[in-house]
C-alpha atoms as a PDB file:
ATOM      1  CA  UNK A   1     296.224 183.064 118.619  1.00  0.00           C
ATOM      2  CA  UNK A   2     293.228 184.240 120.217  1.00  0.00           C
ATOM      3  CA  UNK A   3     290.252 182.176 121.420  1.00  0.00           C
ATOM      4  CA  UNK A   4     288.033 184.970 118.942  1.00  0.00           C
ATOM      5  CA  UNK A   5     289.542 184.524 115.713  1.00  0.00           C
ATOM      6  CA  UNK A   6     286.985 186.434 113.668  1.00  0.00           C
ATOM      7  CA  UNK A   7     286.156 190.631 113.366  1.00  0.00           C
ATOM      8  CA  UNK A   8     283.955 193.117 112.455  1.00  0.00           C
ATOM      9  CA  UNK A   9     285.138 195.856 110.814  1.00  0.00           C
ATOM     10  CA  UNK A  10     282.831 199.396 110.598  1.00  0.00           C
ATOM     11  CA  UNK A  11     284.031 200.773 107.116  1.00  0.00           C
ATOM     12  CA  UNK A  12     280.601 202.329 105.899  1.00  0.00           C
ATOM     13  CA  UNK A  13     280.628 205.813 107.303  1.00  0.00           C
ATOM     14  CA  UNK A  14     280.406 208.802 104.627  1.00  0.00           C
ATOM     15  CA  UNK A  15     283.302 211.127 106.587  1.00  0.00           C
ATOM     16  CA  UNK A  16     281.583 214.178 106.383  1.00  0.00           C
ATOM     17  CA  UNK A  17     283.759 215.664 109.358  1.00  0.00           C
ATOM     18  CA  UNK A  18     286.858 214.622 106.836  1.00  0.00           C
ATOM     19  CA  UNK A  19     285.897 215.836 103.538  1.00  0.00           C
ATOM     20  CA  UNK A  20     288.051 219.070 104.033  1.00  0.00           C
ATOM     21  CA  UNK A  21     290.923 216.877 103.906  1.00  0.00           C
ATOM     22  CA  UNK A  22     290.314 213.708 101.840  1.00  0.00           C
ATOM     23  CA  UNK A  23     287.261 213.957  99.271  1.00  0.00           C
ATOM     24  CA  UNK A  24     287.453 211.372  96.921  1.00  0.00           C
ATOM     25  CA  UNK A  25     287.610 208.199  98.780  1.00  0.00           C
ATOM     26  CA  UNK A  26     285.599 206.407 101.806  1.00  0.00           C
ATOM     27  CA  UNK A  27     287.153 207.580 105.031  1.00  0.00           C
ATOM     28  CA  UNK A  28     288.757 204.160 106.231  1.00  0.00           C
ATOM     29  CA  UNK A  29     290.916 204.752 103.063  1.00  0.00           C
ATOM     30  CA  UNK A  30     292.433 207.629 103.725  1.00  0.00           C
ATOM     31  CA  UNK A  31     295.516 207.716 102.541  1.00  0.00           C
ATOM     32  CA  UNK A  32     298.369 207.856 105.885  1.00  0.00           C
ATOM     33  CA  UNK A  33     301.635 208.040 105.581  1.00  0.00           C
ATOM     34  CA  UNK A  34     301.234 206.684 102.107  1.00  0.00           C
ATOM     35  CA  UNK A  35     298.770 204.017 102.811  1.00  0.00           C
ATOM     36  CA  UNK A  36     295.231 202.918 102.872  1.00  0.00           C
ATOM     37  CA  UNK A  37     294.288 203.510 106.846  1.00  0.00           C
ATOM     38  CA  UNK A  38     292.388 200.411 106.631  1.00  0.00           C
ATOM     39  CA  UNK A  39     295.222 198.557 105.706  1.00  0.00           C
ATOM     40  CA  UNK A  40     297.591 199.176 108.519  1.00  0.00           C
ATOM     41  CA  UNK A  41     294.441 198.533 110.776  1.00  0.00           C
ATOM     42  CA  UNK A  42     294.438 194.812 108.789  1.00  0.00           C
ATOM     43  CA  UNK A  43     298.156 194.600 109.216  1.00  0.00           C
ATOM     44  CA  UNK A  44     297.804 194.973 113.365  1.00  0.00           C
ATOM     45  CA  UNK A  45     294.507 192.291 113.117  1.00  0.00           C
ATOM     46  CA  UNK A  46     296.251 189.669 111.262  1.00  0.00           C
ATOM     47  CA  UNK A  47     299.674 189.909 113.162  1.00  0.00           C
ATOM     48  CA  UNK A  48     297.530 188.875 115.721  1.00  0.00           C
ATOM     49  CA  UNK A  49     296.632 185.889 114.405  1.00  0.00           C
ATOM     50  CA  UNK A  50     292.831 186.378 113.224  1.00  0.00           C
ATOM     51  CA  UNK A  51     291.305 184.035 110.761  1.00  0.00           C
ATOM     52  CA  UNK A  52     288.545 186.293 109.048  1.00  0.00           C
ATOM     53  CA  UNK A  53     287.427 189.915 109.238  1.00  0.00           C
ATOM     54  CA  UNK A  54     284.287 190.922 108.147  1.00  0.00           C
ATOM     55  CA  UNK A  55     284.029 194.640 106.363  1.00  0.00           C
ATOM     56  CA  UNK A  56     281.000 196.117 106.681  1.00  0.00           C
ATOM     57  CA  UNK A  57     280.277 198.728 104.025  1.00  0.00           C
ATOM     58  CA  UNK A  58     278.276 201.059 102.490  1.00  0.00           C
ATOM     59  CA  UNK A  59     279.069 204.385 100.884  1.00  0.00           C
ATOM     60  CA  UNK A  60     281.321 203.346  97.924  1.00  0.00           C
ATOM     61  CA  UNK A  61     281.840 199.944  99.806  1.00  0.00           C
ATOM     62  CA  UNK A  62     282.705 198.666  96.029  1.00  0.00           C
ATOM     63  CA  UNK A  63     285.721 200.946  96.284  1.00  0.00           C
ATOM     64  CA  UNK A  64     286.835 198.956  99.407  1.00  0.00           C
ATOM     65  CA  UNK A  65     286.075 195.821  98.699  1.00  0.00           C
ATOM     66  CA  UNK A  66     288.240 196.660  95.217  1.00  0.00           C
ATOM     67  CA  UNK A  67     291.372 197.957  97.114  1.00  0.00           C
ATOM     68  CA  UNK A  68     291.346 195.151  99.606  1.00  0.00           C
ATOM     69  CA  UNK A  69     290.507 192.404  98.014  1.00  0.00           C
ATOM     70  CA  UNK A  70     289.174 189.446  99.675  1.00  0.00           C
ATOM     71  CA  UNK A  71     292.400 187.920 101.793  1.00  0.00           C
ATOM     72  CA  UNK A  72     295.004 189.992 103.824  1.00  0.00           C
ATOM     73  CA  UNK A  73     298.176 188.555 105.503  1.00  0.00           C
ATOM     74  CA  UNK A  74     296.398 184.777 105.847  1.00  0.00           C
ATOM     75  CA  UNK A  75     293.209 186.430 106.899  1.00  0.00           C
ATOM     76  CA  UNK A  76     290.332 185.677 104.944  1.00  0.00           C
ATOM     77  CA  UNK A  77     288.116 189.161 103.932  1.00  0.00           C
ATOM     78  CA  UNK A  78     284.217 189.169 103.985  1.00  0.00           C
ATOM     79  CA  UNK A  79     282.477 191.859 102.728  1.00  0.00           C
ATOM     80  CA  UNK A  80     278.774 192.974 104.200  1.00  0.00           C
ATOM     81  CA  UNK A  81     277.123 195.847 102.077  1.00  0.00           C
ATOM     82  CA  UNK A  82     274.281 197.900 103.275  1.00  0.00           C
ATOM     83  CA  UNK A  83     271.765 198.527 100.773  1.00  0.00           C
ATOM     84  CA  UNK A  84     270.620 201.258 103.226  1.00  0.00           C
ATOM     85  CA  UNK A  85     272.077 203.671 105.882  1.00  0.00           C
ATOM     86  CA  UNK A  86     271.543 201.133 109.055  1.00  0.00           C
ATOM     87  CA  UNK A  87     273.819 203.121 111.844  1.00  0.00           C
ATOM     88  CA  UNK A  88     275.870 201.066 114.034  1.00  0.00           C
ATOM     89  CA  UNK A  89     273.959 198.775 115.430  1.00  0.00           C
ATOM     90  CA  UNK A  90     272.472 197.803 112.063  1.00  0.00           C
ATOM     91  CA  UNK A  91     275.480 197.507 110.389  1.00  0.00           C
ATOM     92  CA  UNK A  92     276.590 195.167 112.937  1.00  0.00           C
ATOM     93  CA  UNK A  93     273.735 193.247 113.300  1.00  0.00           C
ATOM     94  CA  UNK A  94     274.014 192.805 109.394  1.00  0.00           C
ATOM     95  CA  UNK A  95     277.805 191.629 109.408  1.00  0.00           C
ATOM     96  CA  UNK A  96     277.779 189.460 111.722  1.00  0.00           C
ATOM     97  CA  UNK A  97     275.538 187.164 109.406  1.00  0.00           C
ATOM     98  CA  UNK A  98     279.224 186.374 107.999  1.00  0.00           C
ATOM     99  CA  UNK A  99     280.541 185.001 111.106  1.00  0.00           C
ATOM    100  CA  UNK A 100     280.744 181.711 111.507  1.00  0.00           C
ATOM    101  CA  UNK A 101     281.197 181.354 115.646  1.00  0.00           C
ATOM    102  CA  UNK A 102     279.143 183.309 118.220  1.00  0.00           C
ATOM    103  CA  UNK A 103     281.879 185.804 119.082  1.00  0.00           C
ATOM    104  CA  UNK A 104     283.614 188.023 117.650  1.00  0.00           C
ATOM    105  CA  UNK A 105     285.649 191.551 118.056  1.00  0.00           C
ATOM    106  CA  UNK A 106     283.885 194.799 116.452  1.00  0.00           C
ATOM    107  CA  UNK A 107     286.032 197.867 115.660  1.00  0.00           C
ATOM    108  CA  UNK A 108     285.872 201.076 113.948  1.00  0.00           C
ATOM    109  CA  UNK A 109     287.405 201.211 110.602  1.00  0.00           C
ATOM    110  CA  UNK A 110     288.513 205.091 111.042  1.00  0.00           C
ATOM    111  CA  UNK A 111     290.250 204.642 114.336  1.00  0.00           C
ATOM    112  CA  UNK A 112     293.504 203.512 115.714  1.00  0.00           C
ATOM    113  CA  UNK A 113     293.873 201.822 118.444  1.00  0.00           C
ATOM    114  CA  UNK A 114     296.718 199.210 119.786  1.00  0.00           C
ATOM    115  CA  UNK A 115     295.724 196.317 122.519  1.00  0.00           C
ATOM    116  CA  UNK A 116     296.375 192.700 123.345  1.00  0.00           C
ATOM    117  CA  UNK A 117     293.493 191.037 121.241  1.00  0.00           C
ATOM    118  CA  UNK A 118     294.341 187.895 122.968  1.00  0.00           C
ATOM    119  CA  UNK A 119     294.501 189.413 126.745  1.00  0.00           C
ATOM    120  CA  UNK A 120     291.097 191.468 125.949  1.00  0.00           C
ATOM    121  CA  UNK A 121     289.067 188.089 125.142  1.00  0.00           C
ATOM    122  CA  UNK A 122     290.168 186.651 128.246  1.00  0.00           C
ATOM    123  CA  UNK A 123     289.509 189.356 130.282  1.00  0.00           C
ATOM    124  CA  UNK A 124     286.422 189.376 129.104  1.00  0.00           C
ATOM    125  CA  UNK A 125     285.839 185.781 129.229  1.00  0.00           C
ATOM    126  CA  UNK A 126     287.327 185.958 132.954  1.00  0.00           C
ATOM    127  CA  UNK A 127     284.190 187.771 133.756  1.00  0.00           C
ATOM    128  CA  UNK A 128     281.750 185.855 132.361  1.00  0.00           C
ATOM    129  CA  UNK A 129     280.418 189.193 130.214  1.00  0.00           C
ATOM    130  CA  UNK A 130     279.029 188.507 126.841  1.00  0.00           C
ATOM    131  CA  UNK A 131     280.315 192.337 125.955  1.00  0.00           C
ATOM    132  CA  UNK A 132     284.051 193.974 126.819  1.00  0.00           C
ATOM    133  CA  UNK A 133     285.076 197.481 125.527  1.00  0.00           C
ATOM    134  CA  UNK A 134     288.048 198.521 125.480  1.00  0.00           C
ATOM    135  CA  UNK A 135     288.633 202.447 126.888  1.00  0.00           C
ATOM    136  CA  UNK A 136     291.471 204.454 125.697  1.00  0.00           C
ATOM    137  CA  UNK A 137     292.946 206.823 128.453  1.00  0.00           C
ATOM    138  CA  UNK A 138     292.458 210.489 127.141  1.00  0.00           C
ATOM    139  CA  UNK A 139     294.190 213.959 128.203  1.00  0.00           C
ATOM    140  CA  UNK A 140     290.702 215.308 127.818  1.00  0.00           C
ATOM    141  CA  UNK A 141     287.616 213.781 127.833  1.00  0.00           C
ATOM    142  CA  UNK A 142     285.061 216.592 126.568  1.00  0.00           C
ATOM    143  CA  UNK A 143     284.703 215.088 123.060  1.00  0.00           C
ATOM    144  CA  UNK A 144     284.016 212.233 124.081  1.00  0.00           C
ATOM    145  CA  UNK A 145     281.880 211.663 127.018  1.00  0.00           C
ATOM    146  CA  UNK A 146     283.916 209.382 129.858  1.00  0.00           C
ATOM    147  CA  UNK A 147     283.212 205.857 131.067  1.00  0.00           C
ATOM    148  CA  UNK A 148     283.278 205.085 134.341  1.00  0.00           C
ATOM    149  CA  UNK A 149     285.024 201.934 135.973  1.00  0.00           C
ATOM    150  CA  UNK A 150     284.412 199.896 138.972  1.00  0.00           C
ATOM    151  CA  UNK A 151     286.920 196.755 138.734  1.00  0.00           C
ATOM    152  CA  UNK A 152     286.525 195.228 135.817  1.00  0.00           C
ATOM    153  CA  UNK A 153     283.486 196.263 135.148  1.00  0.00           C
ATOM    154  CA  UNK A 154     281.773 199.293 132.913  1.00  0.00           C
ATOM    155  CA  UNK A 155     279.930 201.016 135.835  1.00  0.00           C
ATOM    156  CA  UNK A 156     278.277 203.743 133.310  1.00  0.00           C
ATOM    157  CA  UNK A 157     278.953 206.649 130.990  1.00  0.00           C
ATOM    158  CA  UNK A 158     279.153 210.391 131.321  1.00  0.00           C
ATOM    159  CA  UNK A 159     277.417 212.619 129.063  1.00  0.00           C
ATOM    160  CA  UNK A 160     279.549 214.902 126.522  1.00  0.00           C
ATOM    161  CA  UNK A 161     280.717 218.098 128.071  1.00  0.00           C
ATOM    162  CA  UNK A 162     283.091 216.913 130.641  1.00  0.00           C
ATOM    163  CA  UNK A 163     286.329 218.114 130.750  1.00  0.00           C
ATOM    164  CA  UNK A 164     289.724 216.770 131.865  1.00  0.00           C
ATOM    165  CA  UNK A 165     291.458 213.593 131.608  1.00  0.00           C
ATOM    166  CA  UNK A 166     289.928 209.878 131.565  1.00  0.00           C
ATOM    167  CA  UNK A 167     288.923 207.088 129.858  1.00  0.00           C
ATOM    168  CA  UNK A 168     286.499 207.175 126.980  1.00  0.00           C
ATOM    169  CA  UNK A 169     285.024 204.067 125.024  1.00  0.00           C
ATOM    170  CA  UNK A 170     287.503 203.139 122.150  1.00  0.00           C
ATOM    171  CA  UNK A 171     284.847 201.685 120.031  1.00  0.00           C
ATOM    172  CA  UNK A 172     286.548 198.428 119.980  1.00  0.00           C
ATOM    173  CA  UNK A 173     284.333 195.390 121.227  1.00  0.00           C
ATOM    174  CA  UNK A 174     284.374 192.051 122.173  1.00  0.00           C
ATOM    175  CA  UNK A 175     281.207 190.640 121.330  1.00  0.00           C
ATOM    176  CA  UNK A 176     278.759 187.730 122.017  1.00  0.00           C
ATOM    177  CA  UNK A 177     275.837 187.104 119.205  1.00  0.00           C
ATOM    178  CA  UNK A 178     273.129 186.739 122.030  1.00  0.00           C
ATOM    179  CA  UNK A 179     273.181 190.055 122.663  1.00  0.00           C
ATOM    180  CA  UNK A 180     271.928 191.363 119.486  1.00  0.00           C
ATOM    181  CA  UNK A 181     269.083 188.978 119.987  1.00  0.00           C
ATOM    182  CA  UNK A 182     265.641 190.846 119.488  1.00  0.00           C
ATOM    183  CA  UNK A 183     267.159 193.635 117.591  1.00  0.00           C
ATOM    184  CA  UNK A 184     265.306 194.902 114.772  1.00  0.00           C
ATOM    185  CA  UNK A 185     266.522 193.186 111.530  1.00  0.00           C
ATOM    186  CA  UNK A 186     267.520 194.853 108.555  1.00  0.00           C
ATOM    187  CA  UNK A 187     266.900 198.000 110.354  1.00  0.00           C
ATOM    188  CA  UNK A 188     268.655 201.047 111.505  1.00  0.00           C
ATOM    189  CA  UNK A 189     269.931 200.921 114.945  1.00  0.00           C
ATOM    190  CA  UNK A 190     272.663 202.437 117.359  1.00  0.00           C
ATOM    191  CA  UNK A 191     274.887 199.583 118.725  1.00  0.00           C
ATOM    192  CA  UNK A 192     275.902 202.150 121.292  1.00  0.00           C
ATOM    193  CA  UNK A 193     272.746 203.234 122.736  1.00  0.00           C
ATOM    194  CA  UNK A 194     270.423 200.144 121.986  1.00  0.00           C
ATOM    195  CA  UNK A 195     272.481 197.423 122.849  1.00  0.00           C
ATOM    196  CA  UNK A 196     275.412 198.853 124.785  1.00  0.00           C
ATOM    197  CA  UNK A 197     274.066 201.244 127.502  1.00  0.00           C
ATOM    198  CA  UNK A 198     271.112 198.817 128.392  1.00  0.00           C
ATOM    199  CA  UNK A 199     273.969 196.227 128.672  1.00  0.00           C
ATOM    200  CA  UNK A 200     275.332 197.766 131.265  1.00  0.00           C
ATOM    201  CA  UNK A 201     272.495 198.595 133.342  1.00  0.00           C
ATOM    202  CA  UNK A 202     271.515 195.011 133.608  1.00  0.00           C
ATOM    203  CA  UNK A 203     274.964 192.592 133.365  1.00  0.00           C
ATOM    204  CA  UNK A 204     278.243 192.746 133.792  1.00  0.00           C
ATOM    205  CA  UNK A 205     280.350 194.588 130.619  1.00  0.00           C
ATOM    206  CA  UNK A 206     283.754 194.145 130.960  1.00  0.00           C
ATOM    207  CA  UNK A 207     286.390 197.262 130.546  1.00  0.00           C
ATOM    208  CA  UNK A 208     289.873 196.738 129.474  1.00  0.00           C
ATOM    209  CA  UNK A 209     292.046 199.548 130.064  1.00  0.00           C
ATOM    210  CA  UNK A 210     295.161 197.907 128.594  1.00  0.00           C
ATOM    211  CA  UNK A 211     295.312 200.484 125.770  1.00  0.00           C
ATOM    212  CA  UNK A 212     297.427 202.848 123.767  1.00  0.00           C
ATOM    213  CA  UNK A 213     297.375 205.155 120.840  1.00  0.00           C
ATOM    214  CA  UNK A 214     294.170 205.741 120.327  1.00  0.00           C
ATOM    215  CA  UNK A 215     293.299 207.823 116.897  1.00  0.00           C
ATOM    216  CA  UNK A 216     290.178 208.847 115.492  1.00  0.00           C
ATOM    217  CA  UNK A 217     291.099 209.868 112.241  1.00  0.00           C
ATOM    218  CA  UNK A 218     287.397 211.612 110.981  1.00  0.00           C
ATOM    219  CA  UNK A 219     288.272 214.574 112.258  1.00  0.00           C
ATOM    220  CA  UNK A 220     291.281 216.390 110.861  1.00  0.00           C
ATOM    221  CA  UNK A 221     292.868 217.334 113.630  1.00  0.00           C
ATOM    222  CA  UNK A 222     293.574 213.416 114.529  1.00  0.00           C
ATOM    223  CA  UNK A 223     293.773 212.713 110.902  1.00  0.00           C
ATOM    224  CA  UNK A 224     297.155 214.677 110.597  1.00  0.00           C
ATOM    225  CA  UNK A 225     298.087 213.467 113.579  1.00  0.00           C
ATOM    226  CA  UNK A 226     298.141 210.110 112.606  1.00  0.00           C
ATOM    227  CA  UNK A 227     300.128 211.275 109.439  1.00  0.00           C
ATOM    228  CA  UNK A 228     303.311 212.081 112.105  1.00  0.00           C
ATOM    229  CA  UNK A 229     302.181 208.690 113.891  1.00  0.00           C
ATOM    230  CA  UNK A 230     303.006 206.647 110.998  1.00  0.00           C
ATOM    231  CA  UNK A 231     305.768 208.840 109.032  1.00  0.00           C
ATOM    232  CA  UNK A 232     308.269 206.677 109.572  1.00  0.00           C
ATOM    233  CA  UNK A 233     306.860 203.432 109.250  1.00  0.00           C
ATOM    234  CA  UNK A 234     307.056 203.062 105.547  1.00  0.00           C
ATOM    235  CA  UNK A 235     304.828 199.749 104.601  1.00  0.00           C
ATOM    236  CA  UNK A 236     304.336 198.892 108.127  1.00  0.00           C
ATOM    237  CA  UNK A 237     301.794 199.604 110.952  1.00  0.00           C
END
């Protein structure tokens, strides 16, 4: 079991990008290969051994907190509900009011993305960084905007436009409270550009590579991909 036992979960988005394809329910539902998205991203979480993972919500957030219930696979499920749009940052700042110890991982609840939970704490431990991101190697990086490395360490990010192969930030995080100390609260916020990029310029951020399969399923294009990712996995991840 991991020293972190507890996540964040992003699962308030409204999906515009996805709406061609899946209308009637909040994006980290999305039916895949015949199941709730959300739920094979709970399946991977509690397999490795997590204790509690928050949901942060908002659009129809009663419609995920009704399909998921409030305990998955031993894992207890918390729910945190915007009352108003509050971006990332916000919404994490908001969540993490539910969690009980002063670190804890923060994912995306529309993206896949398989990794070592265990081996990403201590790397990031290792380092002494109160923030680690994992980076998912990508055949091109243009969507995105890349990361750049030195060692273990985030060195800085590339603006959108590049092209080519690289790594881009997953949007999975290992995070310490303290550094959402002095954020606005209650307020909207990006986690990525308020807390994140400042991070980097003044401490170390630690980068874990260790990656694969990484899926972002609000736009279509990954969305049916991860349809032939999972075909064959019936009930399981």
């Amino acid at each position: 079991m991991p020293l972190t036992d507890e996540a964040i979960i992003l699962a308030g988005g409204f999906g515009t990008r996805l709406r061609e394809v899946v209308a009637d329910v909040p994006k980290p539902l999305a039916p895949v290969a015949g199941r709730p998205f959300l739920a094979r991203v709970l399946d991977m979480l509690a397999a490795q051994g997590l204790r509690c993972v928050v949901l942060a919500t908002g659009h129809q957030g009663d419609v995920v907190e009704a399909t998921l219930g409030h305990a998955w696979q031993g894992m207890a499920l918390r729910y945190s509900r915007e009352s108003k749009p509050l971006g990332t940052g916000g919404a994490i700042a908001l969540a993490m009011t539910h969690i009980t110890n002063d670190v804890c991982f923060v994912l995306n609840g529309d993206s896949w993305l398989e990794l070592d939970y265990a081996a990403f704490d201590a790397a990031t431990r290792g380092l002494g960084a109160r923030l680690g991101v994992a980076l998912a190697a990508v055949p091109d990086v243009a969507r995105y905007g890349a990361v750049r490395v030195a060692g273990a360490r985030i060195a800085g990010f590339a603006e959108k436009g590049g092209k080519g192969p690289g790594l881009v930030n997953a949007g999975v995080y290992r995070l310490e409270r303290t550094l959402l100390a002095g954020m606005p609260s209650g307020e909207a916020f990006s986690f990525e550009r308020d807390v994140l990029v400042p991070a980097v310029a003044r401490e170390a951020v630690a980068a874990f590579p260790q990656t694969r399969g990484f899926i972002d399923i609000g736009v279509p294009d990954d969305y049916r991909r991860a349809q032939e990712r999972f075909a064959d996995s019936g009930g399981a991840a």
